[in-house]
Protein backbone atom coordinates (compact mmCIF):
# COMPACT_ATOMS: atom_id res chain seq x y z
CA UNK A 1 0.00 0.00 0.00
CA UNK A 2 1.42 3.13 -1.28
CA UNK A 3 1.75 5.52 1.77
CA UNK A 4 1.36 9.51 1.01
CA UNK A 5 3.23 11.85 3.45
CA UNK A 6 3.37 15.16 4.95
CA UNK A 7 5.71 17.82 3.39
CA UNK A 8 8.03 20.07 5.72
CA UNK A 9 9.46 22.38 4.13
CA UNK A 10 9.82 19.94 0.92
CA UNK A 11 11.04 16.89 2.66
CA UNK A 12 8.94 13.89 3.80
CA UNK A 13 7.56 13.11 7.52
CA UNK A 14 5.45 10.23 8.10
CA UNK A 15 3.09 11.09 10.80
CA UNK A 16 1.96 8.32 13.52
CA UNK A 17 -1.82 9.73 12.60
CA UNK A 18 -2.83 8.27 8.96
CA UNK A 19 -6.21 8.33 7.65
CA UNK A 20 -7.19 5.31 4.53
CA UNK A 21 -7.85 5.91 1.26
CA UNK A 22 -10.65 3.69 -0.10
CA UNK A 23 -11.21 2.85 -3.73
CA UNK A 24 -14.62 4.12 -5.00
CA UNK A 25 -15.52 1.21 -6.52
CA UNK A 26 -14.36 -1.61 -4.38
CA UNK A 27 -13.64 -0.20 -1.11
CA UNK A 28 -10.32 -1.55 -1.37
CA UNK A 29 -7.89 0.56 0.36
CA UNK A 30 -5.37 2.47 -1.93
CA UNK A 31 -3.14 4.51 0.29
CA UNK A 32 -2.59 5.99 3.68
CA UNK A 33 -1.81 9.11 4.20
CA UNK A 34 -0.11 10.78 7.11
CA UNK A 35 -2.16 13.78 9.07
CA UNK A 36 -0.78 17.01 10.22
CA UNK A 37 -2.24 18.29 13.15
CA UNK A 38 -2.37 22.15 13.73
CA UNK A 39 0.68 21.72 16.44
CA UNK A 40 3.20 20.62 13.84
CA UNK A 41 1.36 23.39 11.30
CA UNK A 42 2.07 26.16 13.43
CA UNK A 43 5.73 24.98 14.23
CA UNK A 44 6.84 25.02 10.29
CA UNK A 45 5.23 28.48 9.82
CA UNK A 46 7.07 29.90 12.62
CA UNK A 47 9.97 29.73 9.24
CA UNK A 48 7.92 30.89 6.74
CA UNK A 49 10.25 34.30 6.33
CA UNK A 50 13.37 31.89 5.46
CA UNK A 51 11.35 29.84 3.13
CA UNK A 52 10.16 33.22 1.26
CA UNK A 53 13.87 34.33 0.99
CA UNK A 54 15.02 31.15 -0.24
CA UNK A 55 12.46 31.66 -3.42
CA UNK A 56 12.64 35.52 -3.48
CA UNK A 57 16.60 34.84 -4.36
CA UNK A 58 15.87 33.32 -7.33
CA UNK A 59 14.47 35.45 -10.86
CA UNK A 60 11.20 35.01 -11.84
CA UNK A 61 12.37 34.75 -15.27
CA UNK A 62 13.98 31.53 -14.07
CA UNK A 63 11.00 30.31 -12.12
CA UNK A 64 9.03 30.63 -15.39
CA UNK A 65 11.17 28.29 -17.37
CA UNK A 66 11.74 25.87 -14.29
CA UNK A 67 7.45 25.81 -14.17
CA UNK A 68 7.83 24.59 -18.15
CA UNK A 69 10.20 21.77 -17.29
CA UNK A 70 8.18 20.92 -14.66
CA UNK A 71 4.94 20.71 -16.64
CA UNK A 72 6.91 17.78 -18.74
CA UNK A 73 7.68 16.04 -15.63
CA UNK A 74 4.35 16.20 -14.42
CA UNK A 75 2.94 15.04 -17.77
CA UNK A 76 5.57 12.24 -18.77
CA UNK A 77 7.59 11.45 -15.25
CA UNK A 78 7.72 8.82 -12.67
CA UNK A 79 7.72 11.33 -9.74
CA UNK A 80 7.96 10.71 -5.85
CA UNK A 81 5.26 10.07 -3.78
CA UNK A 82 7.18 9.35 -0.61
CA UNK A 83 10.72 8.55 0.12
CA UNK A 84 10.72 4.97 -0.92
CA UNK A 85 7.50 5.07 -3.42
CA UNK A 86 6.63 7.03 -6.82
CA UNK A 87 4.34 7.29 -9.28
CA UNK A 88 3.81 6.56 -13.30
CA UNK A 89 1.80 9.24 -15.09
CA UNK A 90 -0.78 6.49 -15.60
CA UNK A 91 -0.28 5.13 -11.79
CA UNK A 92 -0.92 9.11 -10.97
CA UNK A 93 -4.32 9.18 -12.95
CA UNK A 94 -5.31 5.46 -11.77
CA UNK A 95 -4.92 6.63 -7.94
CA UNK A 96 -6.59 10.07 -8.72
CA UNK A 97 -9.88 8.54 -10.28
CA UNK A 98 -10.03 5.59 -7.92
CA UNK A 99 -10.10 7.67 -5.02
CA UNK A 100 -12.24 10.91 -6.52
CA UNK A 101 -14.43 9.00 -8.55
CA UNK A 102 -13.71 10.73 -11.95
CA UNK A 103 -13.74 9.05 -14.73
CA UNK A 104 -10.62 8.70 -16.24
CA UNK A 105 -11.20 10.52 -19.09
CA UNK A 106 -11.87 13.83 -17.05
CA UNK A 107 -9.03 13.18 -15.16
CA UNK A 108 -6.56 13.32 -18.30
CA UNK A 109 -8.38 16.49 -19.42
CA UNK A 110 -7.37 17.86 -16.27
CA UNK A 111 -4.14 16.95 -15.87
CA UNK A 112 -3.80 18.42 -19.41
CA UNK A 113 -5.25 21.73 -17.96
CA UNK A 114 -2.65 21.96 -15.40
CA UNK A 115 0.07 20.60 -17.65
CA UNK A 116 -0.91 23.76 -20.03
CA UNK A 117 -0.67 26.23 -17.30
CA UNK A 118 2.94 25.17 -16.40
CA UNK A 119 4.10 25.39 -19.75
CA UNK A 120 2.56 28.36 -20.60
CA UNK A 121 3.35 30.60 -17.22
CA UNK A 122 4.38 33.36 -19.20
CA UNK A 123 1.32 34.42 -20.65
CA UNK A 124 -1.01 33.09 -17.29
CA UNK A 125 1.36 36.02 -15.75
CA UNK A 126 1.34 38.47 -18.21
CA UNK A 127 -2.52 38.24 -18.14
CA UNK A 128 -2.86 38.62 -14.41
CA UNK A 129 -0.35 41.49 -13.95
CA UNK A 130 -1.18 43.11 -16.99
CA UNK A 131 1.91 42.56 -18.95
CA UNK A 132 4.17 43.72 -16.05
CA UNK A 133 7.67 42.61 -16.74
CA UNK A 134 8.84 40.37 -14.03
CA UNK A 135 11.97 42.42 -13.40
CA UNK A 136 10.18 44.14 -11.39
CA UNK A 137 9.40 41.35 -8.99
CA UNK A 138 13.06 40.67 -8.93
CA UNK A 139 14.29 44.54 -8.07
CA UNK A 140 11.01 45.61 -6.23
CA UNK A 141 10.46 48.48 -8.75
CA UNK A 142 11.26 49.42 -12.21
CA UNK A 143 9.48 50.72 -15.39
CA UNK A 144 6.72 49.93 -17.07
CA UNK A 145 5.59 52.04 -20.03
CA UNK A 146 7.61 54.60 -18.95
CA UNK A 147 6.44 54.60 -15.62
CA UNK A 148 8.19 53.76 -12.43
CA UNK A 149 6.79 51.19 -11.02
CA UNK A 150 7.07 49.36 -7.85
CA UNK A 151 5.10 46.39 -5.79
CA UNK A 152 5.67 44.64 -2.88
CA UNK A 153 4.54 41.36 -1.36
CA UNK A 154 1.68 40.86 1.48
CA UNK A 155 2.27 37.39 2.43
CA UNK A 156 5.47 35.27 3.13
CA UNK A 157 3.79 32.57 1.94
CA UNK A 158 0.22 31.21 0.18
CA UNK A 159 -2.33 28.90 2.13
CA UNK A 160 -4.66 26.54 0.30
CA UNK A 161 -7.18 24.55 1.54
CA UNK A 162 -8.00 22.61 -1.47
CA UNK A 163 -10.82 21.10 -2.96
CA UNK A 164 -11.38 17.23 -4.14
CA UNK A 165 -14.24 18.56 -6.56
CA UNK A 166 -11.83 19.02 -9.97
CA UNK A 167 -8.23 18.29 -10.07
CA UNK A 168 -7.90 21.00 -12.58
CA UNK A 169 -8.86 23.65 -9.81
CA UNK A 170 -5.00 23.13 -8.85
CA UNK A 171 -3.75 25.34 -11.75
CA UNK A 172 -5.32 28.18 -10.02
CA UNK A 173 -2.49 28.27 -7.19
CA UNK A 174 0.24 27.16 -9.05
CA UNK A 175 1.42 30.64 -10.82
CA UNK A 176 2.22 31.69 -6.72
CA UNK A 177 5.57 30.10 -7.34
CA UNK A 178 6.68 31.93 -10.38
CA UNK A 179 5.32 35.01 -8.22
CA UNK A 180 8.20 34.00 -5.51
CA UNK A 181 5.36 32.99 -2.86
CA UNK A 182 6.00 29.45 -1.08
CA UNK A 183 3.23 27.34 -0.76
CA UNK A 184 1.38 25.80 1.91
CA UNK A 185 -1.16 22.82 0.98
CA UNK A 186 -3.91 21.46 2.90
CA UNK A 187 -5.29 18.57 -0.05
CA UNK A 188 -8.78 17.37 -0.07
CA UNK A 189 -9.61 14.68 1.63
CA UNK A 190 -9.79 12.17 -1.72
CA UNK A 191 -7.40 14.02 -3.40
CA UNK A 192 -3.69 14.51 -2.09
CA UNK A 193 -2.66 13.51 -5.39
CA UNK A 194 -2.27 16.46 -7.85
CA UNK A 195 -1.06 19.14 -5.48
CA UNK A 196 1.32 16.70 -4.60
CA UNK A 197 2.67 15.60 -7.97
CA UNK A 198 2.47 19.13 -9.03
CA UNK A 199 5.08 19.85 -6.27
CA UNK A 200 7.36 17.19 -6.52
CA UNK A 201 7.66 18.12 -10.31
CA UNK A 202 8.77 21.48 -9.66
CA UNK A 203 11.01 20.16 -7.53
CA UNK A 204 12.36 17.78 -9.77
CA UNK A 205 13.00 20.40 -11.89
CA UNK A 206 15.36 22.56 -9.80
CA UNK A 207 12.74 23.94 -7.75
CA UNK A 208 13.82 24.95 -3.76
CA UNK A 209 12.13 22.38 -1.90
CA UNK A 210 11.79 25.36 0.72
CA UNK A 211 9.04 26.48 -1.45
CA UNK A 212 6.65 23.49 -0.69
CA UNK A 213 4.81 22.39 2.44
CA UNK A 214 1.90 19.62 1.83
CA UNK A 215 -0.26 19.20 5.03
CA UNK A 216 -2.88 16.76 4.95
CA UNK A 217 -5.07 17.40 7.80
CA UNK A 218 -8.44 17.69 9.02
CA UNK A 219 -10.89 21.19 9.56
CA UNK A 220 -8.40 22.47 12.54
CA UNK A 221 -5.06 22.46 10.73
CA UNK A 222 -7.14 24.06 7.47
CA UNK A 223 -7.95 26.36 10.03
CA UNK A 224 -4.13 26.90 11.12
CA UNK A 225 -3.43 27.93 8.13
CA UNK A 226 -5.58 30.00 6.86
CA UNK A 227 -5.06 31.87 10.43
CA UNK A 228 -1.33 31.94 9.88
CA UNK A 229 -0.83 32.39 6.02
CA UNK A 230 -0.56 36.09 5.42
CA UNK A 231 -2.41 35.19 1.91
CA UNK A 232 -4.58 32.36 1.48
CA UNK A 233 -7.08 30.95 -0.53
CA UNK A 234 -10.03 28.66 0.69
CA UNK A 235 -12.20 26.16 -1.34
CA UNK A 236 -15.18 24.94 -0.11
CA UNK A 237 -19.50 25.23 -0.60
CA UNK A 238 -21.67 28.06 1.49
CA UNK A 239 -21.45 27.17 5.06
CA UNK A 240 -17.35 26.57 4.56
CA UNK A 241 -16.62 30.13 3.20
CA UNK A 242 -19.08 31.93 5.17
CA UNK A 243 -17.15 32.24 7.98
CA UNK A 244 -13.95 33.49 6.09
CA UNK A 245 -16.08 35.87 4.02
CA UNK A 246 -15.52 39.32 5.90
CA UNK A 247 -11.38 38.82 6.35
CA UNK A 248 -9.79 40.09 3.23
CA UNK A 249 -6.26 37.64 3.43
CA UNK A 250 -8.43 34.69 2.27
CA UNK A 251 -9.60 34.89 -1.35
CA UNK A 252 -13.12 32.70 -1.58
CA UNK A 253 -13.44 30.15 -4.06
CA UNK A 254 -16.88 28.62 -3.79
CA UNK A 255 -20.23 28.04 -5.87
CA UNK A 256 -20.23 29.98 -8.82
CA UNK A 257 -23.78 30.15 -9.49
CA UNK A 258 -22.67 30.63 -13.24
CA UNK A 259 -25.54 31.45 -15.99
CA UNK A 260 -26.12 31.24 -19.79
CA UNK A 261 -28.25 34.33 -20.20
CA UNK A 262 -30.66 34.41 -23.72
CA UNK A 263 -32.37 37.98 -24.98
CA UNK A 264 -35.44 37.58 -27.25
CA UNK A 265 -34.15 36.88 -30.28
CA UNK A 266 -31.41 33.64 -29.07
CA UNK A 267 -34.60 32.78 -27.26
CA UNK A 268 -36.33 32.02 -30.48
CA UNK A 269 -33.27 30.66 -32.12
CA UNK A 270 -32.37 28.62 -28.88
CA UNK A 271 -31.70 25.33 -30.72
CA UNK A 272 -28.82 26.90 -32.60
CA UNK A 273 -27.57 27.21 -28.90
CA UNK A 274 -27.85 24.15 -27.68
CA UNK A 275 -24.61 22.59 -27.83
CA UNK A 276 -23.16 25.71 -25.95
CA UNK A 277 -25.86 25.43 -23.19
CA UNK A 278 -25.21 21.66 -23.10
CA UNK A 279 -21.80 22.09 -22.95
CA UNK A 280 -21.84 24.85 -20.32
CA UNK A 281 -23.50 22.75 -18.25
CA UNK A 282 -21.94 19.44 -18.28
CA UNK A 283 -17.95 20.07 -18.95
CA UNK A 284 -15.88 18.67 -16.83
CA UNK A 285 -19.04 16.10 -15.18
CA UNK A 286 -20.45 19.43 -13.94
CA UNK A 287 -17.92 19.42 -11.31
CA UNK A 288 -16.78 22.70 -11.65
CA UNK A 289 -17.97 26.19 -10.17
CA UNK A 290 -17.63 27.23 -14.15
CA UNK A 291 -20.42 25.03 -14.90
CA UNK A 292 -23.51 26.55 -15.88
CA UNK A 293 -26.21 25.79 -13.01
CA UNK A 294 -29.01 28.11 -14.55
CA UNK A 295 -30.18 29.21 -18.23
CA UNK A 296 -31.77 32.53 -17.84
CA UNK A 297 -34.23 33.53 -20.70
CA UNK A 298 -36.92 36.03 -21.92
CA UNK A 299 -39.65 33.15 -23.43
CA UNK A 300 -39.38 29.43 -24.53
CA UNK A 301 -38.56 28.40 -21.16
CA UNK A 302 -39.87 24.73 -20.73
CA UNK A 303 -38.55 24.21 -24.67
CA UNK A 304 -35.48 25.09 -24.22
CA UNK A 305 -35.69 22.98 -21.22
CA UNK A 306 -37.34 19.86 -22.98
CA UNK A 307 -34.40 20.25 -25.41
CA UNK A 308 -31.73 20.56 -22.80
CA UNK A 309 -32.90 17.54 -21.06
CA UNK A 310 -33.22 15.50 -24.38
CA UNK A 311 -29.34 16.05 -24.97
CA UNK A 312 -28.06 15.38 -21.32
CA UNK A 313 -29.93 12.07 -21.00
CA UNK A 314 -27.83 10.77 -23.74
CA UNK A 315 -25.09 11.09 -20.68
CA UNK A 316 -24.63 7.28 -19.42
CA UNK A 317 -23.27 6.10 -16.03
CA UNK A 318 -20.31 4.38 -17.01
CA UNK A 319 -17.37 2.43 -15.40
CA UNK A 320 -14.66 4.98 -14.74
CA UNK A 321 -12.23 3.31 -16.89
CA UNK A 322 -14.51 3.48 -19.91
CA UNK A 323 -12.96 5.90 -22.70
CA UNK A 324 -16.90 7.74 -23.03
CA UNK A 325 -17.12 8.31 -19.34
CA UNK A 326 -18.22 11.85 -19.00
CA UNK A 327 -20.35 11.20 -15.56
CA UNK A 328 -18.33 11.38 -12.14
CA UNK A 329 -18.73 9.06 -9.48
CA UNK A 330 -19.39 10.43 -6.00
CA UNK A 331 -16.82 9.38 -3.24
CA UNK A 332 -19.25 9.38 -0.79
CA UNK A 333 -22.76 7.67 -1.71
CA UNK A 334 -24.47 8.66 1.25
CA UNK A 335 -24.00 12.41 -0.01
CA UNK A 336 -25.38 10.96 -3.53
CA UNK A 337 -28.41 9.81 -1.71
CA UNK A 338 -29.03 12.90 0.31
CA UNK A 339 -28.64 15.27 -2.23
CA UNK A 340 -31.17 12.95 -4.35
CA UNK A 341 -33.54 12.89 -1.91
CA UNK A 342 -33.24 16.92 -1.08
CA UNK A 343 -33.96 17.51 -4.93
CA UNK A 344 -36.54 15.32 -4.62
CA UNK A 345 -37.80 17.40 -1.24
CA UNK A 346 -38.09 20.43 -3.26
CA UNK A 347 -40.02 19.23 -6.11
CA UNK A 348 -42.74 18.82 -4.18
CA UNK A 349 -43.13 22.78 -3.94
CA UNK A 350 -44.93 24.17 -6.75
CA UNK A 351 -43.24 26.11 -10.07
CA UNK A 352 -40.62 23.79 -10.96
CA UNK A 353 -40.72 20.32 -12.58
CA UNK A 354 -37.57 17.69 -13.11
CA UNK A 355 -37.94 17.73 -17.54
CA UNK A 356 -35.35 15.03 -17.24
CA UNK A 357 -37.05 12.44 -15.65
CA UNK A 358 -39.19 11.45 -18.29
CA UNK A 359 -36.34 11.11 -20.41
CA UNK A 360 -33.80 8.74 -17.90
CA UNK A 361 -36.46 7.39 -15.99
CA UNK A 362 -37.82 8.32 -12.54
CA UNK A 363 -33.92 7.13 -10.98
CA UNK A 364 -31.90 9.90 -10.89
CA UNK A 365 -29.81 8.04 -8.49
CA UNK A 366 -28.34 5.16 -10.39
CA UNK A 367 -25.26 2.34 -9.35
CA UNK A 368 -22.62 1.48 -12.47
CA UNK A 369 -18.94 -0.52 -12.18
CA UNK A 370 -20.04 -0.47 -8.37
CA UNK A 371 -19.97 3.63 -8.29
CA UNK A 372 -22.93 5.83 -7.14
CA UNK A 373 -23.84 8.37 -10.19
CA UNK A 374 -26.02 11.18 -9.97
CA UNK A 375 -27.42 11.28 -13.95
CA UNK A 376 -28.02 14.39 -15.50
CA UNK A 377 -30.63 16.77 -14.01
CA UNK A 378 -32.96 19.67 -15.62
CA UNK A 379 -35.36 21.76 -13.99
CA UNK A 380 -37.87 23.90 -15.97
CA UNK A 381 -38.76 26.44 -13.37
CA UNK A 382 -41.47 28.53 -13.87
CA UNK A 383 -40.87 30.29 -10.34
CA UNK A 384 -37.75 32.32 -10.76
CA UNK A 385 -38.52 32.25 -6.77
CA UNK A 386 -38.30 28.69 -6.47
CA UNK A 387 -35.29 26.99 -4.39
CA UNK A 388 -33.75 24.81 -7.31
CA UNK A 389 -33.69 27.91 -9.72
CA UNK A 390 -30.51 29.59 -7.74
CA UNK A 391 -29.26 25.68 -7.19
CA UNK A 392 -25.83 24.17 -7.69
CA UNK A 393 -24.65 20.69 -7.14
CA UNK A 394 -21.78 18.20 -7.70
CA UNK A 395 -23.08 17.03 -11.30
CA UNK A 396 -24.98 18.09 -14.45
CA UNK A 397 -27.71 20.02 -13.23
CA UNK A 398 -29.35 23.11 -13.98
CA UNK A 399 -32.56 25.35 -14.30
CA UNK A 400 -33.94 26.78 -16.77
CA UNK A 401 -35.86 29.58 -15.92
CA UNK A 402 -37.38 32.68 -17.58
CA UNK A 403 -36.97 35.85 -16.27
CA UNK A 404 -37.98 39.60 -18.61
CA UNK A 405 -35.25 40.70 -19.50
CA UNK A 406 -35.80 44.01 -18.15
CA UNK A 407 -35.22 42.26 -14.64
CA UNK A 408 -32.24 39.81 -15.38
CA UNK A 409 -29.56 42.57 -14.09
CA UNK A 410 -32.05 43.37 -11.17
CA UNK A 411 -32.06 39.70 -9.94
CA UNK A 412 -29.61 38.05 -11.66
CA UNK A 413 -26.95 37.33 -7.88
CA UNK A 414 -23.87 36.25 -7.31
CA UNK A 415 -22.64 34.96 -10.96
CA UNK A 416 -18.66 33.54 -11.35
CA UNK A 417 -19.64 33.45 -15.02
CA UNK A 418 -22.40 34.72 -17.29
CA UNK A 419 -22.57 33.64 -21.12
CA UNK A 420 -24.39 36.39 -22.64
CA UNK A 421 -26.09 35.82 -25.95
CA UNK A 422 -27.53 38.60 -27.31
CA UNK A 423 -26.24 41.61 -29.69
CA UNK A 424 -28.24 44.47 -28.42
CA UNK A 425 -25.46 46.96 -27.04
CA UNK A 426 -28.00 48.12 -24.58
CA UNK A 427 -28.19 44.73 -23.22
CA UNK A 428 -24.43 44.39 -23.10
CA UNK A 429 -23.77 47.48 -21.69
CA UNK A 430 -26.21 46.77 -18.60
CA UNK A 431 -24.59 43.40 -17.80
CA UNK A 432 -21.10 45.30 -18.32
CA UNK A 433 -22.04 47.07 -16.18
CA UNK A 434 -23.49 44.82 -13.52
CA UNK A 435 -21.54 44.13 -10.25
CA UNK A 436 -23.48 40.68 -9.70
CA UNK A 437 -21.04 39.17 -12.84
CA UNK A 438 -17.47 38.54 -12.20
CA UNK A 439 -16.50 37.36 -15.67
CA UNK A 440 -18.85 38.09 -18.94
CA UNK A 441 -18.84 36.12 -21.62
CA UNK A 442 -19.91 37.80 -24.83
CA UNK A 443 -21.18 35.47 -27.71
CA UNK A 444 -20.98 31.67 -28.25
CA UNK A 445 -18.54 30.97 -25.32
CA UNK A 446 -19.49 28.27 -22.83
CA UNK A 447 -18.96 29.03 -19.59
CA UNK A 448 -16.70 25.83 -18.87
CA UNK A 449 -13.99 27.33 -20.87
CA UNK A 450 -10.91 28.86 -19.24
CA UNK A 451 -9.29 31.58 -20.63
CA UNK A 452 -5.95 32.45 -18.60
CA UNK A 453 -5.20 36.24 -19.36
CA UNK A 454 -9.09 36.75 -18.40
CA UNK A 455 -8.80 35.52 -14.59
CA UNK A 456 -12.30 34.26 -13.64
CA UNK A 457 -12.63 34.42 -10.05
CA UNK A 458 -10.28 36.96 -8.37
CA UNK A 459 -6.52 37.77 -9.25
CA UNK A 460 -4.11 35.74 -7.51
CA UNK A 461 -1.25 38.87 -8.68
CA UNK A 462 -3.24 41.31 -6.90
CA UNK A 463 -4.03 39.22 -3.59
CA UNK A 464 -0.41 38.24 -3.26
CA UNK A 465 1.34 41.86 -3.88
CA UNK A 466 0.53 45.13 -3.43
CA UNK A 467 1.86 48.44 -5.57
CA UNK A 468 3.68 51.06 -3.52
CA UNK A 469 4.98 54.47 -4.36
CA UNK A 470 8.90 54.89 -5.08
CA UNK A 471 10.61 58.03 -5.35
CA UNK A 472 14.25 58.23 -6.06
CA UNK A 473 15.95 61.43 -5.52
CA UNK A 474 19.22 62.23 -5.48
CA UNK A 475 22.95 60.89 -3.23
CA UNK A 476 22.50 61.57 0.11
């Protein structure tokens, strides 16, 4: 049994305290791995200024090209696990979707996600800073278009309590090393894998192993270090984040609530959007907070449901190892079963009906290759009031729901990412304009699709470093 350790400051520690990693589909155990408990936590940070310095030496020019050596390593390597154990590529994938329950098939798109954003660091950068030349980050000021310029750090290192939703949600922390920010990792729960392999890679490739602590631990040591990183960010649903919400060192990364928006006239042309709505919603085994979990339009509501439905139904639970798995297991299948039966719950208040089930079946809840599945859910909701049409859950789901579209800016809430399709400028100016969107899609772009100069949720640049004013005058 392959044993996954704790990370001090790069190097292993095997911790008396181990929780086991089951195998979705069997129950067979597949690793152990050791537990940090907020004690030891607290100890390592107390060197968190040494660790900075040791990656703060080094240019970020450098740290680019080490990330793009690193992405090959990750991609083609045999990497360490622990001190005596390592991993294949394909042994890396196997572990990830036994564990996760992700097909493996989404779990090589991922990995191919975060692959891309080590070998392309440059331009991930030069989106989030704006094209700020990384000299700067190496003096602490310079020019940039004839300007002096100058920024500092906030944090001596960056906290993240990660999620076991979507491996590919790792590529969102990574850039913090070519920033010169050390990282410290609190995995999922089913899912120490990536952020570890992404780690050992860069050290592999010349990284400082200063750079990399790996804690797996339980709601307390998350808790240590998001109290003692001076920057962190925190994945998690509703009741996780709320209580982080109001202190400004953690940057929130939760449900995204994110919409495909119609005006009148892609109402009545809806079908030559359906492969963007269907896509929208069901990327990535609507795992991710990019997934669309409502279609907002003017008229042809329970249509455009009827026809959304139609095309998700042709989504089978499959075995994970089948090459047309796009369906996700859940790790847990009493949290399959409760969040059936909660759906369920809600149905039985008036305005909103499940389209789908005429199409799969009255089972929403269905076993396949000894996994729990949750098959592929619409809602035609003719309340825009009604629970399920502001509702977001682990797999394809989503509500279609018609709203005026005088109102949609008025009521439209939180939104991570709204697909806008509609050419009237006075429409697009009013959802430019609206502070409920953090990233606007214009045109036939599903929301499932990452762009990395455009950063959708928050700018991990501007929560590590801060821009100062510099003035040089003359020799003292």
């Amino acid at each position: 049994m392959i044993h996954v350790p704790i990370l001090r400051a790069g190097r292993p520690y095997r911790s008396i305290d181990r929780v086991r990693l089951p195998d979705v589909r069997t129950g067979e155990i597949v690793a152990e791995v050791s537990q940090a408990n907020r004690g030891l936590i607290a100890r390592d940070l107390l060197d968190a200024p040494a660790r900075r310095r040791a990656l703060a030496s080094l240019r970020a020019a450098d740290l680019v090209s080490l990330c793009a050596a690193a992405g090959k390593l990750y991609a083609t390597a045999a990497l360490p696990v622990d001190s005596d154990s390592s991993q294949t590529p394909d042994e890396y994938l196997g572990a990830l979707s036994s564990t996760t329950g992700m097909p493996l098939s989404l779990c090589r798109a991922n990995a191919e996600k975060i692959r891309y954003v080590l070998d392309h660091m440059d331009e991930v950068l030069a989106g989030w800073t704006r094209g700020l030349p990384l000299s700067v980050l190496d003096e602490g000021w310079g020019r940039e278009d004839e300007r002096r310029v100058a920024y500092r750090a906030q944090t001596e290192v960056l906290g993240a309590v990660l999620p076991n939703n979507s491996p590919g949600v790792h590529s969102l922390w990574i850039p913090a090393f070519a920033l010169k920010v050390p990282l410290v990792l609190k995995p999922g729960r089913q899912e120490p894998w990536t952020p570890l392999r992404v780690a050992r890679a860069l050290m592999a490739a010349g990284a400082p192993p200063e750079a990399f602590c790996f804690y797996p631990s339980d709601h307390a040591g998350a808790a240590e270090i998001l109290l003692r990183s001076g920057r962190s960010i925190l994945f998690g649903d509703g009741a996780t984040l709320r209580a982080w919400q109001d202190d400004p060192r953690v940057q929130l990364h939760g449900p995204g609530w994110s919409k495909v928006i119609l005006d009148e006239r892609a109402a009545s042309d809806w079908r030559a959007h359906l492969d963007l709505m269907v896509a929208s919603i069901a990327d990535n085994g609507g795992r991710s907070c990019l997934n669309t979990s409502a279609v907002w339009t003017p008229s042809n509501g329970r249509d455009i449901a009827q026809g959304v439905a139609e095309r998700l139904a042709q989504i089978d639970a499959l075995p994970l190892d089948d090459p047309k798995a796009r369906l996700a297991a859940f790790s847990d299948p009493g949290q399959a079963r409760r969040l059936n039966d909660f759906i369920d719950a809600q149905l039985q208040a008036p305005g909103a009906v499940d389209v789908s089930a005429r199409l799969r079946g009255p089972q929403r809840l269905v076993e396949a290759g000894g996994c729990t599945f949750l098959r592929p859910t619409v809602i035609w909701c003719e309340d825009p009031e009604h629970p399920l049409a502001s509702s977001e859950y682990l797999f394809p789901f989503a509500a279609v729901v018609e709203v005026p579209r005088s109102e949609m800016t008025a009521r439209l809430g939180p939104t991570l990412v709204a697909t806008a399709l509609t050419d009237d400028p006075g429409f697009r100016r009013d959802l430019l304009d609206c502070p409920a969107i953090d990233r606007l899609n214009l045109g036939s772009v599903p929301t499932s699709r990452v762009s990395w100069d455009q950063p959708h949720e928050g700018n991990l640049f501007e929560h590590l470093y801060r821009q100062r004013a510099v003035q040089i005058g003359g020799a003292a």
